[in-house]
Protein backbone atom coordinates (compact mmCIF):
# COMPACT_ATOMS: atom_id res chain seq x y z
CA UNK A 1 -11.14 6.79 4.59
CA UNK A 2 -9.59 9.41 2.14
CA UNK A 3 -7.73 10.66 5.93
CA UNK A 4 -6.68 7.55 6.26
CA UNK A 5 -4.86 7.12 2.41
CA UNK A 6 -3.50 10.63 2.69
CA UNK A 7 -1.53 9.54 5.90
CA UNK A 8 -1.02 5.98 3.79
CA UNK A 9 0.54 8.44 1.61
CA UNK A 10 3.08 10.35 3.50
CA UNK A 11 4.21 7.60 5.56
CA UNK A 12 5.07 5.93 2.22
CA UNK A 13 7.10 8.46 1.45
CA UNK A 14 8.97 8.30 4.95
CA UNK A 15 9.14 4.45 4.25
CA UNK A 16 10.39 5.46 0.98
CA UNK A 17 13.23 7.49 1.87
CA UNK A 18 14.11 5.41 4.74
CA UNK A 19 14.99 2.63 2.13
CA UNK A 20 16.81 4.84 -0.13
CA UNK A 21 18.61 6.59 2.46
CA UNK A 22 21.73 4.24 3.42
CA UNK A 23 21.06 2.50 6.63
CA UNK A 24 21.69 -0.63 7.48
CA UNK A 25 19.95 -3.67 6.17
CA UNK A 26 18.35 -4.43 9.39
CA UNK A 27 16.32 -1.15 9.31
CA UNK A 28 15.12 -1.15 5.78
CA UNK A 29 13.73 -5.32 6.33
CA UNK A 30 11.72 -3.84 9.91
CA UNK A 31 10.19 -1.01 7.32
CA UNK A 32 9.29 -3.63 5.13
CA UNK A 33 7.93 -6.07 8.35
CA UNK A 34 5.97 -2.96 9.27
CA UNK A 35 4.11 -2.23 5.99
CA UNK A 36 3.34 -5.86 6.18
CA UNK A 37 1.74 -5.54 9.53
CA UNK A 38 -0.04 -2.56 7.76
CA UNK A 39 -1.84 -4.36 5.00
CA UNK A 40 -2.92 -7.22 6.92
CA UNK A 41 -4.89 -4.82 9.70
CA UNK A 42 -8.08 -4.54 8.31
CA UNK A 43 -10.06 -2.09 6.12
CA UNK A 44 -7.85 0.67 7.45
CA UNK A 45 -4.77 -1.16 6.76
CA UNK A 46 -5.24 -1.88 3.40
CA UNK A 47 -6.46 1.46 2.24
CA UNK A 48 -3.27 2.73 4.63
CA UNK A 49 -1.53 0.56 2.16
CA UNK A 50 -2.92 1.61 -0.69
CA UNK A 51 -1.31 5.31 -0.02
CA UNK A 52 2.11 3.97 0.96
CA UNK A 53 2.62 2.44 -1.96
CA UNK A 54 1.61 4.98 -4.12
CA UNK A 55 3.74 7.04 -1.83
CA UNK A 56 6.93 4.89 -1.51
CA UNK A 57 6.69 4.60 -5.50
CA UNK A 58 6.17 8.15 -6.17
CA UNK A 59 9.48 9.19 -3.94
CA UNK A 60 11.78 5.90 -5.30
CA UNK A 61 11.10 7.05 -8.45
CA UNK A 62 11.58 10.76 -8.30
CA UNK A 63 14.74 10.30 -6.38
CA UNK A 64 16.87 8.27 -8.51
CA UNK A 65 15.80 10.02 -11.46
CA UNK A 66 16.75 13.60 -10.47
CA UNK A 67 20.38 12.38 -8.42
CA UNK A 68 21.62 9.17 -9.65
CA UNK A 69 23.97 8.00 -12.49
CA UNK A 70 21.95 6.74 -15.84
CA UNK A 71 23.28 3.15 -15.13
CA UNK A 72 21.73 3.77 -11.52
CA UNK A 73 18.53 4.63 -12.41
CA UNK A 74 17.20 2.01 -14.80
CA UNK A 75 16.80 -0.64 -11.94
CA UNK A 76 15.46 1.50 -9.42
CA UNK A 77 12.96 3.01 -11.74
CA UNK A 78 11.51 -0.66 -12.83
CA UNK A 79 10.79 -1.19 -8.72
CA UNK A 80 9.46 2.12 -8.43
CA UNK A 81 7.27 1.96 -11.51
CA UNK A 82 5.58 -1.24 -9.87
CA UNK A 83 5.12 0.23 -6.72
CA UNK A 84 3.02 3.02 -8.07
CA UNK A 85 0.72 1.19 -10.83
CA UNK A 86 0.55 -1.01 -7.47
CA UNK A 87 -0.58 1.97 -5.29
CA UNK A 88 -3.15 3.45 -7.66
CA UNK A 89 -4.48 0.08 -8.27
CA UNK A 90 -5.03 -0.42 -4.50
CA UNK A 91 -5.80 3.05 -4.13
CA UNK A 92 -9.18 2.95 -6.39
CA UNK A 93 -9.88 0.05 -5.75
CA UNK A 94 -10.17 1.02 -1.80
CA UNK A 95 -11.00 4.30 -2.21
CA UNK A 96 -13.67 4.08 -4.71
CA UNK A 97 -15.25 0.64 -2.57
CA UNK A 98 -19.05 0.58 -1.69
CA UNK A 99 -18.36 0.14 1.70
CA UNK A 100 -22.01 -0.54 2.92
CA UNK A 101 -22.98 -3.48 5.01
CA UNK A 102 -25.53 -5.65 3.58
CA UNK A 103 -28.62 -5.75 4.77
CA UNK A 104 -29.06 -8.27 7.19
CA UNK A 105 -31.49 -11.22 6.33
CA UNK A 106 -34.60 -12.07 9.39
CA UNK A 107 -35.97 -15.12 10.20
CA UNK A 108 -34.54 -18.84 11.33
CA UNK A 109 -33.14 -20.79 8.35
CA UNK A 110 -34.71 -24.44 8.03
CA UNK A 111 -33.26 -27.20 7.27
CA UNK A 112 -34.04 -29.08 3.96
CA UNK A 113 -35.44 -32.57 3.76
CA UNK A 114 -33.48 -35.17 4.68
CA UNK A 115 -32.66 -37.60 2.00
């Protein structure tokens, strides 16, 4: 699973600099479709998303804050701060998850009385 956060990871960073990176509107809402698809699919999905958003954050906040203007940054650093106390969040929470199935209970159930 920790494979599958570190990859969670980088492509939140490609996601990441995708949206900063000007291209058109279009583009940036099919990134955002796609990490949609990618928390909905599963146990792999969401710990995929767990690492992309800890990703995206990490890169739209380290970006702004080393090339924009002051006035710039403030905004961009309020989204970005979210995205990471998101990812870390979803990170422990999925990589830290007993992920063992329960043991499985034998024998037919009965039915109760019928009142």
């Amino acid at each position: 699973m920790r494979v599958v956060w570190v990859l969670g990871l980088a492509l939140g960073m490609v996601a990441g600099g995708i949206v900063l990176y000007d291209v058109p509107l279009f583009v940036k809402l099919l990134v955002g479709l796609a990490v949609i698809v990618v928390g909905v699919a599963g146990p792999f999905g969401s710990v995929l998303l767990a690492g992309l958003l800890l990703g995206a954050g990490l890169l739209t906040f380290f970006v702004p804050l080393l090339t924009s203007e002051p006035a710039a940054v403030g905004s961009s650093l309020g989204v970005a701060t979210l995205l990471i106390a998101s990812g870390v969040a979803i990170s422990f929470r999925e990589l830290f998850r007993n992920r063992t199935k329960p043991p499985v209970v034998s024998g037919a159930v009965r039915p109760g009385p019928e009142i």
